[in-house]
C-alpha atoms as a PDB file:
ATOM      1  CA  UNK A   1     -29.525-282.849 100.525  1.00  0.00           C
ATOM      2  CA  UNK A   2     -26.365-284.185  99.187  1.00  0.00           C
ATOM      3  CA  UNK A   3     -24.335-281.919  96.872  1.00  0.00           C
ATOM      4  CA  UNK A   4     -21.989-283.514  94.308  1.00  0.00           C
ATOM      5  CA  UNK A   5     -19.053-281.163  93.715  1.00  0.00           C
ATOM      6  CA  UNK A   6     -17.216-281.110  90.067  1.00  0.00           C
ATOM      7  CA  UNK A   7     -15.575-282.885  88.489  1.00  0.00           C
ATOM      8  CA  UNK A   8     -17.691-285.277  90.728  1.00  0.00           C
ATOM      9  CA  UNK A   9     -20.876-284.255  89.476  1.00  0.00           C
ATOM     10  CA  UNK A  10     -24.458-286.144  89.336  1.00  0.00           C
ATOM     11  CA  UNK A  11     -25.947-286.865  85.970  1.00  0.00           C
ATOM     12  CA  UNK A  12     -29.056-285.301  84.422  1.00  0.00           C
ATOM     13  CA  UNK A  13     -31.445-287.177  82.732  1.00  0.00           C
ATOM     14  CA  UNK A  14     -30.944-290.679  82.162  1.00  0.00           C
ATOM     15  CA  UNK A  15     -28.100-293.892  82.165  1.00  0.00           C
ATOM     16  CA  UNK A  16     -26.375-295.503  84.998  1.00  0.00           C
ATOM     17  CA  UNK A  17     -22.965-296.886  85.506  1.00  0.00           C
ATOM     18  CA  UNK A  18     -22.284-300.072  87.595  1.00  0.00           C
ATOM     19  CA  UNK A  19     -21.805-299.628  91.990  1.00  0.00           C
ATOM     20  CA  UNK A  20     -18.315-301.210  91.232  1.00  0.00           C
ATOM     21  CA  UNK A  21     -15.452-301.381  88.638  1.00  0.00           C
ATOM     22  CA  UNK A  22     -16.950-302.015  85.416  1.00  0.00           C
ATOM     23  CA  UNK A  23     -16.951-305.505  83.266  1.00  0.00           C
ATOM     24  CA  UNK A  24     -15.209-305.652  79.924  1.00  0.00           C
ATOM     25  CA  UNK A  25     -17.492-305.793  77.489  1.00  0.00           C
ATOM     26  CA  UNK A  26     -16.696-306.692  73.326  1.00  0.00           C
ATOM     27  CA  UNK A  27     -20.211-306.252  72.356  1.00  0.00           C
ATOM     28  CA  UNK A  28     -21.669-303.093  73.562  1.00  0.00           C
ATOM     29  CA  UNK A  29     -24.846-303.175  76.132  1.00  0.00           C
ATOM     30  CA  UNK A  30     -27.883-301.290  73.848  1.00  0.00           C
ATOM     31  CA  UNK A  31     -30.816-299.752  74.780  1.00  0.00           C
ATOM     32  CA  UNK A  32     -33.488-298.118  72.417  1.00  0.00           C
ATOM     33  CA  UNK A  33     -36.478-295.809  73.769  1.00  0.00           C
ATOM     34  CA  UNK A  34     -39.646-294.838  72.116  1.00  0.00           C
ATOM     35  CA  UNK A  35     -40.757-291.079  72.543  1.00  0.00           C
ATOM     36  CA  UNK A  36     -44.561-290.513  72.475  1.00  0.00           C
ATOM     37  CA  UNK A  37     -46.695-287.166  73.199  1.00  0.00           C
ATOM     38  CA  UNK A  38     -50.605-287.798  73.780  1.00  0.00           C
ATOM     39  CA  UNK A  39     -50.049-291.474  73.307  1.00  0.00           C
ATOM     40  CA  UNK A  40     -48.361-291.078  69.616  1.00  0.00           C
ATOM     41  CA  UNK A  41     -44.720-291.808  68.237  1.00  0.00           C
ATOM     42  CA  UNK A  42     -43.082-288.886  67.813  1.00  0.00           C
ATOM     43  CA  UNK A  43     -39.145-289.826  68.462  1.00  0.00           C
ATOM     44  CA  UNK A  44     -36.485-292.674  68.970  1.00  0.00           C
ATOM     45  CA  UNK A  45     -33.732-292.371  71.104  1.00  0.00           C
ATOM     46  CA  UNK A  46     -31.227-295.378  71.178  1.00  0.00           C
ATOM     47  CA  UNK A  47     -28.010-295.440  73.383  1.00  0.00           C
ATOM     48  CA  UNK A  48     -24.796-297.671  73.020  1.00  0.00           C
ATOM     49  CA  UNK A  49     -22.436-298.579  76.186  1.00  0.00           C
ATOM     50  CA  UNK A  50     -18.985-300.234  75.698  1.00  0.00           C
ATOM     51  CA  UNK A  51     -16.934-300.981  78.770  1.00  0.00           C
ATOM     52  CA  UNK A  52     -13.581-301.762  79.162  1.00  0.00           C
ATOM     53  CA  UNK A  53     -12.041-302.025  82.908  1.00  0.00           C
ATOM     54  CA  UNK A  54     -12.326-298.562  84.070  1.00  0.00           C
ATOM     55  CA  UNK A  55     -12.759-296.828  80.529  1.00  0.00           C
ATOM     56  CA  UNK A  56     -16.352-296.136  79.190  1.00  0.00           C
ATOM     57  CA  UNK A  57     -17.650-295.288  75.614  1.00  0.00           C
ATOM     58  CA  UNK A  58     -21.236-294.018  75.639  1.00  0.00           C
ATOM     59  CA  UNK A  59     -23.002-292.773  72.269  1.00  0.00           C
ATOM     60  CA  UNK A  60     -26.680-291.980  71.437  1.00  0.00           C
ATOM     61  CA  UNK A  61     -28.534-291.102  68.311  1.00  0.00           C
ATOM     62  CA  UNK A  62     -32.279-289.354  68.080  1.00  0.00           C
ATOM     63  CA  UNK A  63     -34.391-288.385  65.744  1.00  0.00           C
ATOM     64  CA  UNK A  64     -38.199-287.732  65.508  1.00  0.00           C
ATOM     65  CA  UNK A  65     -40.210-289.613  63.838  1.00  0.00           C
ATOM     66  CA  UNK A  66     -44.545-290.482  62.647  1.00  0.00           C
ATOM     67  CA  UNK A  67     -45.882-287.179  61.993  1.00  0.00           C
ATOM     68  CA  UNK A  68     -44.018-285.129  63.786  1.00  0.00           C
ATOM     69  CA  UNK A  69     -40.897-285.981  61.175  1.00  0.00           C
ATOM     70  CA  UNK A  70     -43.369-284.559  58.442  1.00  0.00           C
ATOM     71  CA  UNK A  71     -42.909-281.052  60.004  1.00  0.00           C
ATOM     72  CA  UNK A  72     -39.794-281.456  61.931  1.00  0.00           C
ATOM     73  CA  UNK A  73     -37.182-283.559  60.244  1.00  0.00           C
ATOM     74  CA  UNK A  74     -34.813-283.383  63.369  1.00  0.00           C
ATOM     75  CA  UNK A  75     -31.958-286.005  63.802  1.00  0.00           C
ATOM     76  CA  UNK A  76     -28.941-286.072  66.564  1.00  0.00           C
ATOM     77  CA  UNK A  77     -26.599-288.265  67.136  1.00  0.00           C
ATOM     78  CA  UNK A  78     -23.095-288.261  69.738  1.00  0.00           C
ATOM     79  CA  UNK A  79     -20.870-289.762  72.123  1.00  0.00           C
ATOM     80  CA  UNK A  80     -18.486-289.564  75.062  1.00  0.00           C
ATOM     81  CA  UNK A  81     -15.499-291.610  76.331  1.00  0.00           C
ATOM     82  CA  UNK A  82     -13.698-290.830  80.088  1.00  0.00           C
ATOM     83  CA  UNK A  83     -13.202-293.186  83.110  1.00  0.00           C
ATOM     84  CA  UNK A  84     -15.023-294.246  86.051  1.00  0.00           C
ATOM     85  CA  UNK A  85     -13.055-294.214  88.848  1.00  0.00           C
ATOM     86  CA  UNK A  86     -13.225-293.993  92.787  1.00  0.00           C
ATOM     87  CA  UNK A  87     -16.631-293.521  92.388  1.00  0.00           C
ATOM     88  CA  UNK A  88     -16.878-290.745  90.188  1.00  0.00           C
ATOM     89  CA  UNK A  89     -16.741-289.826  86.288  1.00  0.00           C
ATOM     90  CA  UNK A  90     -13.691-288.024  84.841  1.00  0.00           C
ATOM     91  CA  UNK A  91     -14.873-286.635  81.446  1.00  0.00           C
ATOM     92  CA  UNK A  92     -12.273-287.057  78.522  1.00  0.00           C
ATOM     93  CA  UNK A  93     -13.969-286.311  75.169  1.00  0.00           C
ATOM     94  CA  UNK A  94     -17.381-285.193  73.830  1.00  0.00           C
ATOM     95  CA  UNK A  95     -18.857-284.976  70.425  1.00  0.00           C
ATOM     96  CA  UNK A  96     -22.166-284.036  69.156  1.00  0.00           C
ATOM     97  CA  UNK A  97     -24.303-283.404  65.705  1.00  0.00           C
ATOM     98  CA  UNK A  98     -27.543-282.492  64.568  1.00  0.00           C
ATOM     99  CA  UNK A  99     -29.130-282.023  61.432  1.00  0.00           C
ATOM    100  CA  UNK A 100     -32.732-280.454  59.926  1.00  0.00           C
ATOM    101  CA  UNK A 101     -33.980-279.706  56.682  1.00  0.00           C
ATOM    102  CA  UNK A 102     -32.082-276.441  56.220  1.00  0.00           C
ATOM    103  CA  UNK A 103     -29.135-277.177  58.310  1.00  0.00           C
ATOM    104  CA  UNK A 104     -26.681-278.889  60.305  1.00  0.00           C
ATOM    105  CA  UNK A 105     -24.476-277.992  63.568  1.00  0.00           C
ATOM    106  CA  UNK A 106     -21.616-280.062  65.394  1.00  0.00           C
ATOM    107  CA  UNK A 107     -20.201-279.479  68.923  1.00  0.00           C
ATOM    108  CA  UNK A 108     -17.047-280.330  70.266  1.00  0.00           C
ATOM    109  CA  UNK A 109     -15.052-280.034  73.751  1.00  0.00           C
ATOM    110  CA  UNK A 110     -12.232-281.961  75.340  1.00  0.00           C
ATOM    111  CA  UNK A 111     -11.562-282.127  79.210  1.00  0.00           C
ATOM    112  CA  UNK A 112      -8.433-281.413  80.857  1.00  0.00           C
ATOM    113  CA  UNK A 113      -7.816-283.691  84.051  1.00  0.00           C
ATOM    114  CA  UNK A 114      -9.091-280.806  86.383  1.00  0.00           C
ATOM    115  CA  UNK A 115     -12.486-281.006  84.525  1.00  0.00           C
ATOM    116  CA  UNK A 116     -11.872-277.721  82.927  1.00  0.00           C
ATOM    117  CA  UNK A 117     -12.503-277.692  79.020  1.00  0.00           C
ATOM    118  CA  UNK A 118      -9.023-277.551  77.591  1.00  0.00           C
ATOM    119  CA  UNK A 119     -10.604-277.995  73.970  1.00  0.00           C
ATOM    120  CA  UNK A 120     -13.968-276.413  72.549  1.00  0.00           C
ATOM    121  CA  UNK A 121     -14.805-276.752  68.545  1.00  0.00           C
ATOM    122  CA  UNK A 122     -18.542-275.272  67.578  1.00  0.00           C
ATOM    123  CA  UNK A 123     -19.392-275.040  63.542  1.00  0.00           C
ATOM    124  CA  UNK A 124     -19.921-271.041  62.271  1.00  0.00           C
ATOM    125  CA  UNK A 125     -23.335-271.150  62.474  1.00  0.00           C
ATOM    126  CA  UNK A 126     -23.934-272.583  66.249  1.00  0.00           C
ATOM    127  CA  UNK A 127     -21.076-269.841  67.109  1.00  0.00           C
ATOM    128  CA  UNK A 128     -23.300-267.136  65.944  1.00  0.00           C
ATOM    129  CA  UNK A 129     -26.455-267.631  67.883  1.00  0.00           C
ATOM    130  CA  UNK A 130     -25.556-269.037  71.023  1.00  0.00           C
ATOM    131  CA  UNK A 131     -24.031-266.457  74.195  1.00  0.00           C
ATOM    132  CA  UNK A 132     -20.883-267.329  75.255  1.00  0.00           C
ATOM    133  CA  UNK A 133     -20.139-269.285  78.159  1.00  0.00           C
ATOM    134  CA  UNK A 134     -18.093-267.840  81.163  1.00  0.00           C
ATOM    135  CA  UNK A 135     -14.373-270.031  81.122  1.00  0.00           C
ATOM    136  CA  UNK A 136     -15.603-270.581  84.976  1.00  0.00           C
ATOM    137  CA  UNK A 137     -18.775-272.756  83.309  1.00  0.00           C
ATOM    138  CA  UNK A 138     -17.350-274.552  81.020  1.00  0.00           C
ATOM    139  CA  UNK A 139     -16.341-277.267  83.225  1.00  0.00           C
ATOM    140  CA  UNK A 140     -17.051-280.980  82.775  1.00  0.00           C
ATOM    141  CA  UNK A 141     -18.717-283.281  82.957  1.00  0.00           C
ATOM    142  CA  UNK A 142     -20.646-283.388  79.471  1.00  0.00           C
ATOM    143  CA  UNK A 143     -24.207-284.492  79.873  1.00  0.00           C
ATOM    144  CA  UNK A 144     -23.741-288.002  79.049  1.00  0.00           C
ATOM    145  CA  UNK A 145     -20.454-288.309  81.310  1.00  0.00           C
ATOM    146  CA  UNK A 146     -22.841-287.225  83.731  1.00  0.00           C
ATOM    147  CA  UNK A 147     -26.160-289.475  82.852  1.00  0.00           C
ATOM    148  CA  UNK A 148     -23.281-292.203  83.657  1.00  0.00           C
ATOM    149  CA  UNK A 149     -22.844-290.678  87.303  1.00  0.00           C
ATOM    150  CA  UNK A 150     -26.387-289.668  88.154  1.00  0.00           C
ATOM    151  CA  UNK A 151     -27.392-293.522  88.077  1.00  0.00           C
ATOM    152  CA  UNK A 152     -24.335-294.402  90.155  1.00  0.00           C
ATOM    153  CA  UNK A 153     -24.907-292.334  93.133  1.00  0.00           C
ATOM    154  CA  UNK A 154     -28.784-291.778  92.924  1.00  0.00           C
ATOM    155  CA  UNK A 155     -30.248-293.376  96.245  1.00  0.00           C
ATOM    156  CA  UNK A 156     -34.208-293.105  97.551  1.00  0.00           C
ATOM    157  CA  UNK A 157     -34.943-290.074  99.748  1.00  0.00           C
ATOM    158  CA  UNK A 158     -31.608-288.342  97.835  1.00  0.00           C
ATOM    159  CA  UNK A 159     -31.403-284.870  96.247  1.00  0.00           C
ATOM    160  CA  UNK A 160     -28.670-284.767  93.631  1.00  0.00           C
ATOM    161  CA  UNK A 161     -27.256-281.442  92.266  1.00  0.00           C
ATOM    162  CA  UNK A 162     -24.881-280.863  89.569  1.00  0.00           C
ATOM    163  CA  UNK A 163     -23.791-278.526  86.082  1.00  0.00           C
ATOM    164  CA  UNK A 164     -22.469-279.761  82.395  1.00  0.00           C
ATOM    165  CA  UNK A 165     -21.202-278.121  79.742  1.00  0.00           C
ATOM    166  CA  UNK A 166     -21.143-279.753  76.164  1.00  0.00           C
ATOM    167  CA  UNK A 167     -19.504-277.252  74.391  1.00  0.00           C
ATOM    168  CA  UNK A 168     -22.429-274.898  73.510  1.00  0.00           C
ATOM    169  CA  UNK A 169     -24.081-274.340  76.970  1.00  0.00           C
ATOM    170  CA  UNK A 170     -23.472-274.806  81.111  1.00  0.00           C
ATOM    171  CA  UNK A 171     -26.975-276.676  82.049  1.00  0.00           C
ATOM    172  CA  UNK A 172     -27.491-277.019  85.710  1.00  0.00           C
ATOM    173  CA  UNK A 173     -29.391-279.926  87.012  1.00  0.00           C
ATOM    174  CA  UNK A 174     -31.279-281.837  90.273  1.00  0.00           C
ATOM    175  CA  UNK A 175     -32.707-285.290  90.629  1.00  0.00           C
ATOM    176  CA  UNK A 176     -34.762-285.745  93.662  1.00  0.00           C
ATOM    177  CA  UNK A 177     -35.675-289.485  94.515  1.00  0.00           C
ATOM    178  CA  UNK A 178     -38.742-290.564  96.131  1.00  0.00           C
ATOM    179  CA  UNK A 179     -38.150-292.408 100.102  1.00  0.00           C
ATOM    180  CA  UNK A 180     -40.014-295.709  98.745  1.00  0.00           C
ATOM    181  CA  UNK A 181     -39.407-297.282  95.292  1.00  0.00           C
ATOM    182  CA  UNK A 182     -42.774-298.661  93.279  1.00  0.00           C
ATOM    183  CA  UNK A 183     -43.408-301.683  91.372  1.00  0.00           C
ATOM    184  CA  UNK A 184     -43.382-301.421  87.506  1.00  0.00           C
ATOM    185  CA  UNK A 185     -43.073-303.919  84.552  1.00  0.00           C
ATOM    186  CA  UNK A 186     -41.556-302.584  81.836  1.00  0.00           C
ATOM    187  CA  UNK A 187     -42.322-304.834  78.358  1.00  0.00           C
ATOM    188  CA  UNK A 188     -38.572-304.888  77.466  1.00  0.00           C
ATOM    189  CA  UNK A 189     -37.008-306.099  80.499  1.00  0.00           C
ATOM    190  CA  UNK A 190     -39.285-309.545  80.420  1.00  0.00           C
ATOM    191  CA  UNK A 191     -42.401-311.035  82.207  1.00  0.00           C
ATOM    192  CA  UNK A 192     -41.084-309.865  85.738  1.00  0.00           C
ATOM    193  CA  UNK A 193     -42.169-306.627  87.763  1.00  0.00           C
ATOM    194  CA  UNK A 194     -38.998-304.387  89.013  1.00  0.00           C
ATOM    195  CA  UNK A 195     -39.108-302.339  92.436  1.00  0.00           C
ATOM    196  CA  UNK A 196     -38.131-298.763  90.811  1.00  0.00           C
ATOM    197  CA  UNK A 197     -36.826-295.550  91.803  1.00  0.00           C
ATOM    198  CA  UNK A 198     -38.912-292.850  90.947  1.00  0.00           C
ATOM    199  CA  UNK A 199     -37.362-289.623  90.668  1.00  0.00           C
ATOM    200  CA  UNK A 200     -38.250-286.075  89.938  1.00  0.00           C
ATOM    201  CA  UNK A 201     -35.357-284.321  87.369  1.00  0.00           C
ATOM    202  CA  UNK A 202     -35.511-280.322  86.802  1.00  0.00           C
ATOM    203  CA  UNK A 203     -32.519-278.652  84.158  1.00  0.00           C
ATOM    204  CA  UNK A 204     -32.475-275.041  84.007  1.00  0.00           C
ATOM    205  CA  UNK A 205     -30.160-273.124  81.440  1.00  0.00           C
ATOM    206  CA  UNK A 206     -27.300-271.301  83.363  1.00  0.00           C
ATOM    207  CA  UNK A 207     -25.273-269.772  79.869  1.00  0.00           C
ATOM    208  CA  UNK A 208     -25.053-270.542  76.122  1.00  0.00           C
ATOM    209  CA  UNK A 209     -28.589-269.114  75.310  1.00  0.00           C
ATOM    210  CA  UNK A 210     -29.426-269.580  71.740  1.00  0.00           C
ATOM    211  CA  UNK A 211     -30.133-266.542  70.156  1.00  0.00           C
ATOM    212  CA  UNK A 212     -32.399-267.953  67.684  1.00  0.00           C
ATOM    213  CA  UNK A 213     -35.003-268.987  69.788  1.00  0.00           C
ATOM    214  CA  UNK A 214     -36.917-266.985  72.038  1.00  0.00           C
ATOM    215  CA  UNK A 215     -36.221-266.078  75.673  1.00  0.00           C
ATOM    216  CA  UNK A 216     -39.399-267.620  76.946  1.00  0.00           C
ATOM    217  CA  UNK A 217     -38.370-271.163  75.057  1.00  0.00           C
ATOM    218  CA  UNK A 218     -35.461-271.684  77.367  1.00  0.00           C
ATOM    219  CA  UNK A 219     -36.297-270.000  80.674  1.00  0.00           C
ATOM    220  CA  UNK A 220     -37.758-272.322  83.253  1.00  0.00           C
ATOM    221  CA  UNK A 221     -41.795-272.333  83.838  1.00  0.00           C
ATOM    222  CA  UNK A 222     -42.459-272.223  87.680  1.00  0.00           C
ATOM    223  CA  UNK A 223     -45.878-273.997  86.710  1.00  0.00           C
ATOM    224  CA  UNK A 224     -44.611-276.550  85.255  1.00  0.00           C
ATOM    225  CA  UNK A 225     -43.921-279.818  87.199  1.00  0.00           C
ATOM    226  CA  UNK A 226     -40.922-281.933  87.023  1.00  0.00           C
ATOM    227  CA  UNK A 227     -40.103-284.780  85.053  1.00  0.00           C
ATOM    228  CA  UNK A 228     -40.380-288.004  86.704  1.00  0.00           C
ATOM    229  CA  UNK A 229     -37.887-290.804  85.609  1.00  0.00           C
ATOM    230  CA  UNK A 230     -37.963-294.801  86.714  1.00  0.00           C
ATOM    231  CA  UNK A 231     -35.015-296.182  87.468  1.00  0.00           C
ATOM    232  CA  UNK A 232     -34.716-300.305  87.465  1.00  0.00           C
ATOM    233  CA  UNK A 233     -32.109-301.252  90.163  1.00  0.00           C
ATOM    234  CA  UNK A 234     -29.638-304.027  89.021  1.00  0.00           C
ATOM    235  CA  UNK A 235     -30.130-304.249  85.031  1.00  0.00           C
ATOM    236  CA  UNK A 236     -27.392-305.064  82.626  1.00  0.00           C
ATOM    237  CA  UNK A 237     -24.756-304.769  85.247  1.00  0.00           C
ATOM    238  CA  UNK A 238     -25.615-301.605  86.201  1.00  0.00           C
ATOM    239  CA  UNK A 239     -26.781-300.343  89.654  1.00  0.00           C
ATOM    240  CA  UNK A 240     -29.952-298.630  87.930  1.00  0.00           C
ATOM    241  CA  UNK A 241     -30.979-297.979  84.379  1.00  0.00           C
ATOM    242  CA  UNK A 242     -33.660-296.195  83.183  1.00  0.00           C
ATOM    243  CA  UNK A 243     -36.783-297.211  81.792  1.00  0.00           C
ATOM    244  CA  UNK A 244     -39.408-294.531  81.522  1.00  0.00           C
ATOM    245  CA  UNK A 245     -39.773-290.772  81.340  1.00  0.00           C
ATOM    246  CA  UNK A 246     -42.829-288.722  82.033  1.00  0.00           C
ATOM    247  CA  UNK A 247     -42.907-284.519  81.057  1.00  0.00           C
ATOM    248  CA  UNK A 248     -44.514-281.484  80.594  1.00  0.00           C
ATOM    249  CA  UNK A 249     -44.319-279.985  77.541  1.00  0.00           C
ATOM    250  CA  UNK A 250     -46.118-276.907  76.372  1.00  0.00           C
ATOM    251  CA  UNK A 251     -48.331-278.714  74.272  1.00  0.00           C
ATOM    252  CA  UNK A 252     -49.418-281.944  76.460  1.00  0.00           C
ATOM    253  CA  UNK A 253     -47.600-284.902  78.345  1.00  0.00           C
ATOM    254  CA  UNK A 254     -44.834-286.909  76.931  1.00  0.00           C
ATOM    255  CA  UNK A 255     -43.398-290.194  77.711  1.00  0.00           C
ATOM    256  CA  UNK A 256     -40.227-291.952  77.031  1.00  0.00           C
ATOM    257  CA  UNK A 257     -40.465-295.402  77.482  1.00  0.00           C
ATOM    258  CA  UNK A 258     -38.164-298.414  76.825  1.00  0.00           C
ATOM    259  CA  UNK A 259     -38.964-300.796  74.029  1.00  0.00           C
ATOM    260  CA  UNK A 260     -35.841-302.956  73.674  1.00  0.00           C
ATOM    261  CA  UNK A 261     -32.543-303.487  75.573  1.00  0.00           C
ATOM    262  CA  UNK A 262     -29.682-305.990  75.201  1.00  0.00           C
ATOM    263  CA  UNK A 263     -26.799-307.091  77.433  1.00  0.00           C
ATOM    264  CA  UNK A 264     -23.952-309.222  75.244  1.00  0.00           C
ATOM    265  CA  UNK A 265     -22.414-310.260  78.815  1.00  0.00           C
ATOM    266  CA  UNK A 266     -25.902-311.557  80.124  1.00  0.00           C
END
């Protein structure tokens, strides 16, 4: 098993940064996923990259959507800028929102060039219900920073470990990557089948509990099995990007998949 020390940490869920120094880019590389549980649209999740030499902007918004919306009207949106460098990420700057129909919340941190948080900013409300988090967890990266260095350093037959800390809560995190990749064909990347990476991705919450929610919402399920993410080697630029998501969720499967994705420099 390889262990990725901080500030060199692995990434949790999903994007990738490229094996070597980065392209400038003027138009930003764009990416949009559809969520679906039981086979219907419940979410959209789009992400925006722009690259310049070593420097990275990465942003995301979410919200649900068919009839899930109806009962949860739940958007998100954020971003994060830092470099990649000597084949690592070095988290400057993360910002994140949310809205719902009786409220909204905004978290803020900046990173100090140890990785430590130098700067965090949470609204009144978010300050209330969530536990503190120990100064010795609230170390970058931010979970985006490390979605950028997750897809750098993920390999077949690799077991990635790593923690983030956005501002509200330390998450710790491991992506395990199958010995053999497997064909798949995903719609938005053209006619052609891809030789993926299929990995399995755990997160368990290590501090920042919400006190709002229930204990047994956030504490991890033993039964429950791992998501599995594809990774397409070699798209955009980038050594892998991602292009579906399977999960258990307490009420049934669900799937992210990707439905469109553009590359200016292409």
């Amino acid at each position: 098993m390889r262990q990725i020390a901080a500030p060199l940490l692995f990434a949790t869920v999903l994007l990738a940064s490229a094996s070597g120094p980065l392209r400038a880019s003027e138009a930003p590389l764009t990416a949009s996923y559809t969520v679906r549980w039981s086979g219907l649209e419940i979410g959209r999740f789009s992400t925006e990259l722009r690259r310049t030499g070593e420097r990275y902007h990465l942003a995301y918004q979410a919200r649900t959507s068919g009839p899930l919306r109806w009962v949860v009207d739940l958007a998100s949106d954020g971003w994060a800028t830092g470099r990649l460098a000597d084949g690592g990420v070095w988290a400057e700057h993360f910002r994140g929102q949310s809205s719902w129909r009786d409220g909204e919340g905004y978290w803020r941190v900046t990173f100090a060039a140890d990785g430590t948080a130098s700067e965090v900013e949470l609204d009144a409300a978010t300050t209330a219900d969530r536990e503190p988090v120990p100064e010795a967890l609230r170390r970058g990266p931010d979970p985006l920073s490390l979605m950028l260095l997750a897809m750098q350093a993920a390999r077949a037959g690799d077991v990635l470990e790593a923690q983030s800390f956005d501002g509200r809560r330390a998450m710790r995190y491991s992506l395990a990557c199958a010995p053999e990749k497997s064909p798949i064909q995903p719609v938005a990347l053209g006619a052609a089948s891809h030789d993926a990476l299929i990995c399995a991705a755990e997160g368990e919450l290590v501090a920042g509990r919400s006190k709002r929610w229930s204990e047994r919402a956030e504490e991890p399920r033993p039964d429950r099995e791992p998501a599995r993410i594809w990774l397409v080697p070699e798209v955009g630029g980038m050594a892998h990007w991602p292009v579906r998501i399977e999960a258990e969720s307490r009420w049934g499967r669900v799937t992210i998949e990707l439905d469109s994705f553009s590359d200016p420099a292409a």
